[in-house]
C-alpha atoms as a PDB file:
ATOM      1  CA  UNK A   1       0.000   0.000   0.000  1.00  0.00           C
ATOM      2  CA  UNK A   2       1.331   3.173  -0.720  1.00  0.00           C
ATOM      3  CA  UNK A   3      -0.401   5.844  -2.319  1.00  0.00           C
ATOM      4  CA  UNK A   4      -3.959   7.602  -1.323  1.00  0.00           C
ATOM      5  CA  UNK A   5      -6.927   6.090  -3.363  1.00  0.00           C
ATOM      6  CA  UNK A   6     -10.146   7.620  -4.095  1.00  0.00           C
ATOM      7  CA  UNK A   7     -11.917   4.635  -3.393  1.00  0.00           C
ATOM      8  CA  UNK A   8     -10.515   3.789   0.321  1.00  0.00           C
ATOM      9  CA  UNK A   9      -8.931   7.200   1.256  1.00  0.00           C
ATOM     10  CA  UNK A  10      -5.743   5.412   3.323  1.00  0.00           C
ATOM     11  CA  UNK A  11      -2.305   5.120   2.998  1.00  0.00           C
ATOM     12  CA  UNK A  12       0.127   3.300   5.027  1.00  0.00           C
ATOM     13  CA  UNK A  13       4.012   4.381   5.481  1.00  0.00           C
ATOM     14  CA  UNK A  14       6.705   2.516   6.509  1.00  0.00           C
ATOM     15  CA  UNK A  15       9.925   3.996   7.840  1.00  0.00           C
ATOM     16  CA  UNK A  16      12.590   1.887   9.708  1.00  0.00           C
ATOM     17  CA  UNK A  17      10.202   0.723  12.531  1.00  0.00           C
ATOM     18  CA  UNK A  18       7.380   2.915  12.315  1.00  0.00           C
ATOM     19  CA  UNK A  19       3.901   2.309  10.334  1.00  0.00           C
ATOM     20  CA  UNK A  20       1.717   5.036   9.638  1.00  0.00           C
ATOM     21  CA  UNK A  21      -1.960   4.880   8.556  1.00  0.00           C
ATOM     22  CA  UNK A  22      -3.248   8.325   7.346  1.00  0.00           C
ATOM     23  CA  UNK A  23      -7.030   8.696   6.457  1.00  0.00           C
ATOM     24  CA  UNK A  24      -7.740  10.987   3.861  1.00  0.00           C
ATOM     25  CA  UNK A  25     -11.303  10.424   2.687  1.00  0.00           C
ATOM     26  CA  UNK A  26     -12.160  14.446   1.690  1.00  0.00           C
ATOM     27  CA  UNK A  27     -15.866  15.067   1.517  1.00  0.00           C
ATOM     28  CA  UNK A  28     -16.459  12.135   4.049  1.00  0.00           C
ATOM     29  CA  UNK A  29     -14.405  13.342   7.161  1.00  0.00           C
ATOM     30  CA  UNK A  30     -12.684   9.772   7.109  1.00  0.00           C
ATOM     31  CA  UNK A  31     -15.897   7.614   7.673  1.00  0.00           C
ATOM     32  CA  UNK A  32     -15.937   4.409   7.822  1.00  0.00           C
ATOM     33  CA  UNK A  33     -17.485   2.682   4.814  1.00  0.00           C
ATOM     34  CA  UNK A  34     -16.731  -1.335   3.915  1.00  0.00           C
ATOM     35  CA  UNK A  35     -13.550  -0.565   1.572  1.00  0.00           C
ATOM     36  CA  UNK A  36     -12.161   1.994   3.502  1.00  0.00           C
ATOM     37  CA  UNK A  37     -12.450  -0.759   6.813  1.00  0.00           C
ATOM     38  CA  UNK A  38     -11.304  -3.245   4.778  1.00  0.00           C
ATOM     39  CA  UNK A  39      -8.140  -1.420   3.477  1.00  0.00           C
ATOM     40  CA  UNK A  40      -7.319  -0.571   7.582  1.00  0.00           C
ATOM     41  CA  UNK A  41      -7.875  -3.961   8.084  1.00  0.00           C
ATOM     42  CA  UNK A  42      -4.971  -4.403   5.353  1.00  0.00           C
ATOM     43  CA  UNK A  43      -2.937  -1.806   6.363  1.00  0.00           C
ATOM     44  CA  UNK A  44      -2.707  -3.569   9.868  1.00  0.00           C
ATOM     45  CA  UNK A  45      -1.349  -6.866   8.608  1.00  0.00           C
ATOM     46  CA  UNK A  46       0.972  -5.356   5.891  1.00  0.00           C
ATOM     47  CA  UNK A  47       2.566  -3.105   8.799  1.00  0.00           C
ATOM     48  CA  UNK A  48       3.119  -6.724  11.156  1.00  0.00           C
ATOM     49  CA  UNK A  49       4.425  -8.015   7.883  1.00  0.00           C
ATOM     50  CA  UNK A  50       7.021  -5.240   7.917  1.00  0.00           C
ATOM     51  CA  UNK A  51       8.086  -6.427  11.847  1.00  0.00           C
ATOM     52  CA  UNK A  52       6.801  -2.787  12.821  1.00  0.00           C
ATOM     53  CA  UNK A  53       7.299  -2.029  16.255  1.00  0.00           C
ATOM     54  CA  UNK A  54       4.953   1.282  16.165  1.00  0.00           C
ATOM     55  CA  UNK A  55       1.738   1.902  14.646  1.00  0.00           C
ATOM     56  CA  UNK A  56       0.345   5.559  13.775  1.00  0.00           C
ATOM     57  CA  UNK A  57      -2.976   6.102  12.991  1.00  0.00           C
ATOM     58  CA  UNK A  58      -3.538   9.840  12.185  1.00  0.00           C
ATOM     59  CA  UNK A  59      -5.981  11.970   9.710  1.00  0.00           C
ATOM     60  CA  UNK A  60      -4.425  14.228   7.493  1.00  0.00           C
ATOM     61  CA  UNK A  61      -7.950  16.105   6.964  1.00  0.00           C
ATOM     62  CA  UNK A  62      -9.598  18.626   9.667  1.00  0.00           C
ATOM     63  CA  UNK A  63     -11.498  15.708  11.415  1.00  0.00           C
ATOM     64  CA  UNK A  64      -9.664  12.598  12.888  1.00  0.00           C
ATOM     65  CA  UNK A  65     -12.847  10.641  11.638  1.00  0.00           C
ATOM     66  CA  UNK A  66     -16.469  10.166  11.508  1.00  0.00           C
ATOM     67  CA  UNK A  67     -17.503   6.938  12.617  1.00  0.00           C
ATOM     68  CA  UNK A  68     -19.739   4.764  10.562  1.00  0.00           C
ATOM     69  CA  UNK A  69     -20.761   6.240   7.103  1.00  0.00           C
ATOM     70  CA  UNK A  70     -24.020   6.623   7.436  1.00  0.00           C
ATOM     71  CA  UNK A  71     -24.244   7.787   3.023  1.00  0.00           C
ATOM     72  CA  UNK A  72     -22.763   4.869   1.924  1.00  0.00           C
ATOM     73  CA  UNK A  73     -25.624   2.789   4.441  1.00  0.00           C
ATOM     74  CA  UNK A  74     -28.407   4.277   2.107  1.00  0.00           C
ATOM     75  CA  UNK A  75     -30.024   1.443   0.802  1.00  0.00           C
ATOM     76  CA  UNK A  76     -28.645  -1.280   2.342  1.00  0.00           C
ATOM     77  CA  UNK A  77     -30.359  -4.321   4.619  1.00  0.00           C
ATOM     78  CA  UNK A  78     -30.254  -4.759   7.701  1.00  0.00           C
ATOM     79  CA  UNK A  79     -27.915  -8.063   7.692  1.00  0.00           C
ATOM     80  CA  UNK A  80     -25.686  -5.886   5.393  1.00  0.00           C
ATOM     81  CA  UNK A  81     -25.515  -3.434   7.910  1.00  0.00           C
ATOM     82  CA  UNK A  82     -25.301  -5.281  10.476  1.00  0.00           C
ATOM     83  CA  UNK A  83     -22.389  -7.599   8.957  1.00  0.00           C
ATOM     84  CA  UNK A  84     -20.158  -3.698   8.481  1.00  0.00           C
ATOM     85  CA  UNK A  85     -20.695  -3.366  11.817  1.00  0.00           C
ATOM     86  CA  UNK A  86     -19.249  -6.558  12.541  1.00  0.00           C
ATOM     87  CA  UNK A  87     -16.233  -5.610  10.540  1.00  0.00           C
ATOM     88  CA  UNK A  88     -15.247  -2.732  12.374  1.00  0.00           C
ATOM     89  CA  UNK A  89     -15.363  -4.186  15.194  1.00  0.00           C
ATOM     90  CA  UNK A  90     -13.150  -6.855  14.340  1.00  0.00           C
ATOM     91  CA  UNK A  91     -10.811  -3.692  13.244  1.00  0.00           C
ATOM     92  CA  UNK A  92     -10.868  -2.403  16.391  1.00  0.00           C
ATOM     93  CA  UNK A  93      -9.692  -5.848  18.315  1.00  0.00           C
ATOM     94  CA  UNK A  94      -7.212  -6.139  15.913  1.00  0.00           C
ATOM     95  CA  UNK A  95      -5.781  -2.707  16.299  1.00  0.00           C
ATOM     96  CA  UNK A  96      -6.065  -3.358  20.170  1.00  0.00           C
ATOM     97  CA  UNK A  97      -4.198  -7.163  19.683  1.00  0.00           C
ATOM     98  CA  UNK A  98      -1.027  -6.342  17.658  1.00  0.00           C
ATOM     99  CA  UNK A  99       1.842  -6.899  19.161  1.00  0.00           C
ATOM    100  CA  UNK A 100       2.934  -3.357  17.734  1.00  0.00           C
ATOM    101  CA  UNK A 101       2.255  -0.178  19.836  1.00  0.00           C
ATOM    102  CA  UNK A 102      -0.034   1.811  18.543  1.00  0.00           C
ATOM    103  CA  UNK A 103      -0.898   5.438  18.822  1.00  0.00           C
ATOM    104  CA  UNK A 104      -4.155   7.351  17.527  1.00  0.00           C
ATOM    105  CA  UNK A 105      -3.517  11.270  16.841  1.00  0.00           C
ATOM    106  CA  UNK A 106      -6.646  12.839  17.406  1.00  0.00           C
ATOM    107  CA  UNK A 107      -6.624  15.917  15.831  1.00  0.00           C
ATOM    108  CA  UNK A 108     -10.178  17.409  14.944  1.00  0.00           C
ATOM    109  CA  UNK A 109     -13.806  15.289  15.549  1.00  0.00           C
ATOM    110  CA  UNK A 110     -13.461  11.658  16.444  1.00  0.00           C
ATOM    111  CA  UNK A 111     -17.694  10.280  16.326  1.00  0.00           C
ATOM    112  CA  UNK A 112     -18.780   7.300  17.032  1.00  0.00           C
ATOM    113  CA  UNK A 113     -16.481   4.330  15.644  1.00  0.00           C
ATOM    114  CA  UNK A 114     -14.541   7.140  14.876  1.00  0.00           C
ATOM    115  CA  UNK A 115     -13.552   7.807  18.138  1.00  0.00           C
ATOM    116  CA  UNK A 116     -13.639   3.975  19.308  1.00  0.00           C
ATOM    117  CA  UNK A 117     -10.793   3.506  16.762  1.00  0.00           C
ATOM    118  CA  UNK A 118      -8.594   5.973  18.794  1.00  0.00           C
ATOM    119  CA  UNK A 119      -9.946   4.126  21.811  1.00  0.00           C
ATOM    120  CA  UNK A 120      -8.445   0.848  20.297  1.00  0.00           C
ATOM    121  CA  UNK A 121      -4.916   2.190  20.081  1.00  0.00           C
ATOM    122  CA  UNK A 122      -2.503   2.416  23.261  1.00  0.00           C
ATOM    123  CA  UNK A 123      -1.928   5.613  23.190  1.00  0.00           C
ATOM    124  CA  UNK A 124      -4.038   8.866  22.451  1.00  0.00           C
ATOM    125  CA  UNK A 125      -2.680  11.990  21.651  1.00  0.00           C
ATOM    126  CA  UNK A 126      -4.551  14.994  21.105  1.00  0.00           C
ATOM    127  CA  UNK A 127      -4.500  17.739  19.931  1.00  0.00           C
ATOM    128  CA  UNK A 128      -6.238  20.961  21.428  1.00  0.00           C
ATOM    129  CA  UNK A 129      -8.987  20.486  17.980  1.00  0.00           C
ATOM    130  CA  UNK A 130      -9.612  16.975  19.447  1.00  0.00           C
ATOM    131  CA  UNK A 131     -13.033  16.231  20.396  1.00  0.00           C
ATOM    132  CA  UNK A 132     -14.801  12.973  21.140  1.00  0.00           C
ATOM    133  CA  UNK A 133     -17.927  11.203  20.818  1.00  0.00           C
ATOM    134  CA  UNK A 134     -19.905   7.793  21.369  1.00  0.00           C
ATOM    135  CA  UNK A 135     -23.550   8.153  19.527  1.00  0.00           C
ATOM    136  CA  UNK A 136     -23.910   4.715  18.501  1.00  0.00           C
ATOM    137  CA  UNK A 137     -26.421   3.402  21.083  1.00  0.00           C
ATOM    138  CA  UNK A 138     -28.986   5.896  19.164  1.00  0.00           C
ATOM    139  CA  UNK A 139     -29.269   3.326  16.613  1.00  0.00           C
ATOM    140  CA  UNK A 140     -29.377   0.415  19.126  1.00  0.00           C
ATOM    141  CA  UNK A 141     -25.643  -1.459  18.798  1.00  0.00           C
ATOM    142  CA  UNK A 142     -23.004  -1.577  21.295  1.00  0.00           C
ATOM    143  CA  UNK A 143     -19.827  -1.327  19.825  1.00  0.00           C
ATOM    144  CA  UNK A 144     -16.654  -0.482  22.081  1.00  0.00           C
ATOM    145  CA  UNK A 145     -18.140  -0.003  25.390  1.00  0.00           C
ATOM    146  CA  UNK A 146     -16.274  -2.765  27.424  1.00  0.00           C
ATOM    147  CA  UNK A 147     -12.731  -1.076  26.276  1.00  0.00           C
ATOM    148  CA  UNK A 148     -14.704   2.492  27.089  1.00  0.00           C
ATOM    149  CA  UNK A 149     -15.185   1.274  30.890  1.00  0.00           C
ATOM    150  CA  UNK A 150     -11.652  -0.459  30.938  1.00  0.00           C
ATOM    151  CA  UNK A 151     -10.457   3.417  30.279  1.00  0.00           C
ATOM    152  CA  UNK A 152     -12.776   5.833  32.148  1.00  0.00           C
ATOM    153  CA  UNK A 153     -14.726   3.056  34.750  1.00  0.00           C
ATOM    154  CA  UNK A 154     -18.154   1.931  34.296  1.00  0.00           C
ATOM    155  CA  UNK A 155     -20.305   4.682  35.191  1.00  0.00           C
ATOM    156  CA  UNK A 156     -18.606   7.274  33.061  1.00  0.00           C
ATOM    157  CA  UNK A 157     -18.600   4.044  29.873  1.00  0.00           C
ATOM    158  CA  UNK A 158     -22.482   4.108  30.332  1.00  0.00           C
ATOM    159  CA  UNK A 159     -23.124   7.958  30.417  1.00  0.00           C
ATOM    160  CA  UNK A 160     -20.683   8.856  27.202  1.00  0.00           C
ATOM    161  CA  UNK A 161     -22.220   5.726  25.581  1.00  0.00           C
ATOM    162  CA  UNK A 162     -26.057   6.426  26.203  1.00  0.00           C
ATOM    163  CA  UNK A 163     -25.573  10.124  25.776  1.00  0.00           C
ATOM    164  CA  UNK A 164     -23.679  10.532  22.958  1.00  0.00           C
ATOM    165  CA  UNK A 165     -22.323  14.146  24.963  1.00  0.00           C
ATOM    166  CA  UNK A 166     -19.219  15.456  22.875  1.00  0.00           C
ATOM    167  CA  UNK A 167     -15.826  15.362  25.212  1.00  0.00           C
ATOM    168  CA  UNK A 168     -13.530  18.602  24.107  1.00  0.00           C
ATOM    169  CA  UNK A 169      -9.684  18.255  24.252  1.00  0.00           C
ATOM    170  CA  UNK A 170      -9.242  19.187  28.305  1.00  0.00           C
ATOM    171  CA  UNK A 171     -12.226  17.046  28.969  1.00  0.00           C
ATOM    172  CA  UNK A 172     -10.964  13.795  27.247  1.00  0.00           C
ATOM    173  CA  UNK A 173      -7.923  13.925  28.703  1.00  0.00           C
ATOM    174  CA  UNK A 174      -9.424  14.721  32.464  1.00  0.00           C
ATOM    175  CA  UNK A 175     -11.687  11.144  32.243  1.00  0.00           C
ATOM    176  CA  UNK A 176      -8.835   9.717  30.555  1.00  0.00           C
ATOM    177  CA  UNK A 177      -9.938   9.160  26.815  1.00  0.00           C
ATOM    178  CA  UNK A 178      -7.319  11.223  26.133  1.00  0.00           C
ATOM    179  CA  UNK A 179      -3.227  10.600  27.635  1.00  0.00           C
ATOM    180  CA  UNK A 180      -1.897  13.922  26.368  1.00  0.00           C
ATOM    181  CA  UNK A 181      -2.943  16.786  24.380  1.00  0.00           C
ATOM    182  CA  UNK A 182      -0.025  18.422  22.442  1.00  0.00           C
ATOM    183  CA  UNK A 183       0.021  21.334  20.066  1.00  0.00           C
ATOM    184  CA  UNK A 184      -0.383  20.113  16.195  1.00  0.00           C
ATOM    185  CA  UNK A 185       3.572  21.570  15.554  1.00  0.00           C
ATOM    186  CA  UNK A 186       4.640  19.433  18.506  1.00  0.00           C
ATOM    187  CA  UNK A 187       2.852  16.258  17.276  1.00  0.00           C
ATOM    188  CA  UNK A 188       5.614  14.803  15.310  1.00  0.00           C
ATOM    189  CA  UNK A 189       8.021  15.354  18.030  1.00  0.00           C
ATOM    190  CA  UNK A 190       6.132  13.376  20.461  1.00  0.00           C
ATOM    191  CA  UNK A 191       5.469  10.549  18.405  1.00  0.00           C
ATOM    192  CA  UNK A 192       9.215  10.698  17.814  1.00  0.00           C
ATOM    193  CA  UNK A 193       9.751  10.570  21.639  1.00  0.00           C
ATOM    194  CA  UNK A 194       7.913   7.232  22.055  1.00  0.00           C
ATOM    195  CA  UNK A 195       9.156   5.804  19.087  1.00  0.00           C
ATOM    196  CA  UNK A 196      12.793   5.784  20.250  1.00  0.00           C
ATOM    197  CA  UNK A 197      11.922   4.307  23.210  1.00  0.00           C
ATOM    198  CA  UNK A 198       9.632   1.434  21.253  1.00  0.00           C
ATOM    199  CA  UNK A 199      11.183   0.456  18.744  1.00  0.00           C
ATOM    200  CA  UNK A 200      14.163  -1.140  21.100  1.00  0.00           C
ATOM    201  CA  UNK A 201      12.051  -3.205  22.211  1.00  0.00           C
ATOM    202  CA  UNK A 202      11.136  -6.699  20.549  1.00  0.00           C
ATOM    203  CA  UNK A 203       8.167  -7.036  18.885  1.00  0.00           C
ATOM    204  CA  UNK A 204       7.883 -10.235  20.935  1.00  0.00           C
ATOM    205  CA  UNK A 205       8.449  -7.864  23.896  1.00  0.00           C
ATOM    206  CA  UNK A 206       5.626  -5.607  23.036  1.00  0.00           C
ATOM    207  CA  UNK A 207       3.019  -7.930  22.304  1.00  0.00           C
ATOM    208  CA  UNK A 208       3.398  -9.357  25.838  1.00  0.00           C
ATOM    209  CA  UNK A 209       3.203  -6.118  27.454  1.00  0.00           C
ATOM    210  CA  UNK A 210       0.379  -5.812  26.231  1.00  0.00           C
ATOM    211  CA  UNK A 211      -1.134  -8.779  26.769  1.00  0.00           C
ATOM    212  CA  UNK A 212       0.048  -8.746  30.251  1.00  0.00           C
ATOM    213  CA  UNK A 213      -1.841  -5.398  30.755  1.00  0.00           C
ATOM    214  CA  UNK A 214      -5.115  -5.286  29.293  1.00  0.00           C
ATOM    215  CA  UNK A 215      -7.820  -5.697  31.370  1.00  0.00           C
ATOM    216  CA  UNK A 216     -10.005  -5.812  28.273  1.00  0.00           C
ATOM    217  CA  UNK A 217     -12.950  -8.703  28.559  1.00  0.00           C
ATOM    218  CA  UNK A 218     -12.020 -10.423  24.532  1.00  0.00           C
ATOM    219  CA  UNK A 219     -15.771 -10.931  24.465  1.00  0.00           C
ATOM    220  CA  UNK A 220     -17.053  -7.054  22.746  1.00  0.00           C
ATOM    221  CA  UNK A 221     -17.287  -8.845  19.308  1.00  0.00           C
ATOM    222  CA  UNK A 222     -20.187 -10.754  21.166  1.00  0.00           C
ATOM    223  CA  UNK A 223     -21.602  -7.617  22.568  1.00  0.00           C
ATOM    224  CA  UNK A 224     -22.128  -6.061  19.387  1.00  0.00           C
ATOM    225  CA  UNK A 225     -23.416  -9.072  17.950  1.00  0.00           C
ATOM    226  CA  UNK A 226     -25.797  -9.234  20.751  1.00  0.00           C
ATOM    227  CA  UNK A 227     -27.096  -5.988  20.039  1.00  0.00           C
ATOM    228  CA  UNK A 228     -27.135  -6.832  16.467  1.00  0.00           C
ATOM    229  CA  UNK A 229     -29.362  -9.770  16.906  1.00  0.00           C
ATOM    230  CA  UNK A 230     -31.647  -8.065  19.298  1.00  0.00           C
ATOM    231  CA  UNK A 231     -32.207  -4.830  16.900  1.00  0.00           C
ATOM    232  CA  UNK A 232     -35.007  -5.882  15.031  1.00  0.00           C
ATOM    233  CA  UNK A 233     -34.635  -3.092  12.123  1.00  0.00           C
ATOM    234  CA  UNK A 234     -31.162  -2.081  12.143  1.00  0.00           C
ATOM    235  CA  UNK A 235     -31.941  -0.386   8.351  1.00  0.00           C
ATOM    236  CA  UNK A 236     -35.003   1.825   9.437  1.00  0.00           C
ATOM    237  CA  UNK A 237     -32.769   2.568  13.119  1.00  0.00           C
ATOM    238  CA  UNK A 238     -29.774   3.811  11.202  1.00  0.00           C
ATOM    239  CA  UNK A 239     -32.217   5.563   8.652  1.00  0.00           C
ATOM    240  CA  UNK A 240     -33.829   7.381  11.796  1.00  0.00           C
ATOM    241  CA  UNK A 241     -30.338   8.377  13.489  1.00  0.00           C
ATOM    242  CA  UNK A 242     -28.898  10.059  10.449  1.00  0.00           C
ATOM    243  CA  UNK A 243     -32.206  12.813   9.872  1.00  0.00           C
ATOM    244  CA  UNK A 244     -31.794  13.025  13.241  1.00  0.00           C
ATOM    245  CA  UNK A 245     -35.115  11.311  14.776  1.00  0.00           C
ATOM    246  CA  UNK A 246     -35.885   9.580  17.959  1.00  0.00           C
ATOM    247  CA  UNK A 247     -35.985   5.892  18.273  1.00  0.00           C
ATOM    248  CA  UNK A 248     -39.717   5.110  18.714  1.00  0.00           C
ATOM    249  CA  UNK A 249     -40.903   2.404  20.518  1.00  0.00           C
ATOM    250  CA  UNK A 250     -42.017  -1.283  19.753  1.00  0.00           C
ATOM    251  CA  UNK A 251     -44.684  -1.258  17.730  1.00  0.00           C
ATOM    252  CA  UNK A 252     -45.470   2.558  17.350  1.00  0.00           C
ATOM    253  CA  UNK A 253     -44.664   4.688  14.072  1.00  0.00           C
END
């Protein structure tokens, strides 16, 4: 993978040790739609390929990315829907399972998926544009919640999650969605910082850090395929969410 494509809007770089995943889709603020998953999906395995010891995912638009494209959904069923959904989040344990490091720069929106793919990554940097959101209960799925609670504790998991309330810069970092927020100029520099120090160790080495500190339950693939089974119109819930309307109720219009 090398240059940015129209159709998928990534590109993945790879320098000595370090792999970086920029998402350019312009005119979608980077969100996620089946290719563009797919490609990330990609971009992951080419990058362990390589024997990368860091991972950077970063946006080179004004918005880090977001979240499920809800255009691209026009149309579609329900199991199609539902079976995206299922993709990303198989992206998002795979970004959380490397063995690689991996750091999200947030710089601009993160919504939704959009912002559970920064949660995926080790470390979050911000920048003081960064802003975060989790709306995706509106259409009845829960994707990314049991690695929200592992970061901010359970309470806080279920009020971002049911909410959908937007987390500024200062804010994401206080409840600890966030590890640092940096000036954009300074970015660079800081992933610089922790890239010396990573990329001595072993990728060996850094997968079993890893493993040896995640409290993450494996089981969120179920969770969202829970709530997949259990939404009885996914289409006509993802429909309602993007003009904006209320779920209604069981059996009312």
């Amino acid at each position: 993978m090398g240059a940015l494509t129209a159709t998928t809007g990534v590109d993945l770089a790879v320098t000595d040790d370090v792999a970086t995943i920029v998402l350019a889709r312009d005119g979608r603020a980077n969100a996620l739609d089946e290719p563009t998953v797919d490609a990330l999906l990609d971009a992951v395995e080419e990058a362990e390929a390589e024997q990368c010891r860091l991972l950077v995912v970063r946006s080179g638009l004004a918005q880090f990315c977001g979240g499920f494209d809800l255009e691209s959904a026009s149309g579609a069923s329900s199991a199609e829907l539902g079976w995206r959904f299922l993709r990303i989040g198989l992206l998002l344990e795979r970004l959380q399972s490397t063995p690689m490091l991996t750091i999200a720069v947030v710089d601009g929106p993160a919504v939704g998926a959009g912002a559970d793919l920064a949660m995926a990554c080790d470390v979050r940097l911000g920048t003081p544009r960064a802003s975060l959101r989790f709306p995706g209960s509106a259409f009845g799925i829960v994707l990314g919640t049991r690695r929200l609670s592992a970061l901010v504790g359970p309470a806080a998991a279920v009020r971002l999650a049911s909410t959908g309330d937007r987390l500024d810069a200062d804010e994401a970092v206080r409840t600890g969605l966030l590890d640092l927020v940096v000036e954009g100029e300074t970015v660079d520099r800081e992933i610089g910082r922790i890239a010396r120090s990573a990329t001595t160790r072993r990728p060996a080495t850094l997968g079993a850090l890893k493993a040896s500190a995640s409290q993450q339950d494996p089981s969120g693939l179920a969770d969202l395929a829970r709530s997949l089974v259990t939404q009885t119109d996914l289409a006509s819930a993802v429909v309602r969410f993007a003009h904006g309307a209320r779920p209604t109720r069981r059996g009312t219009a």
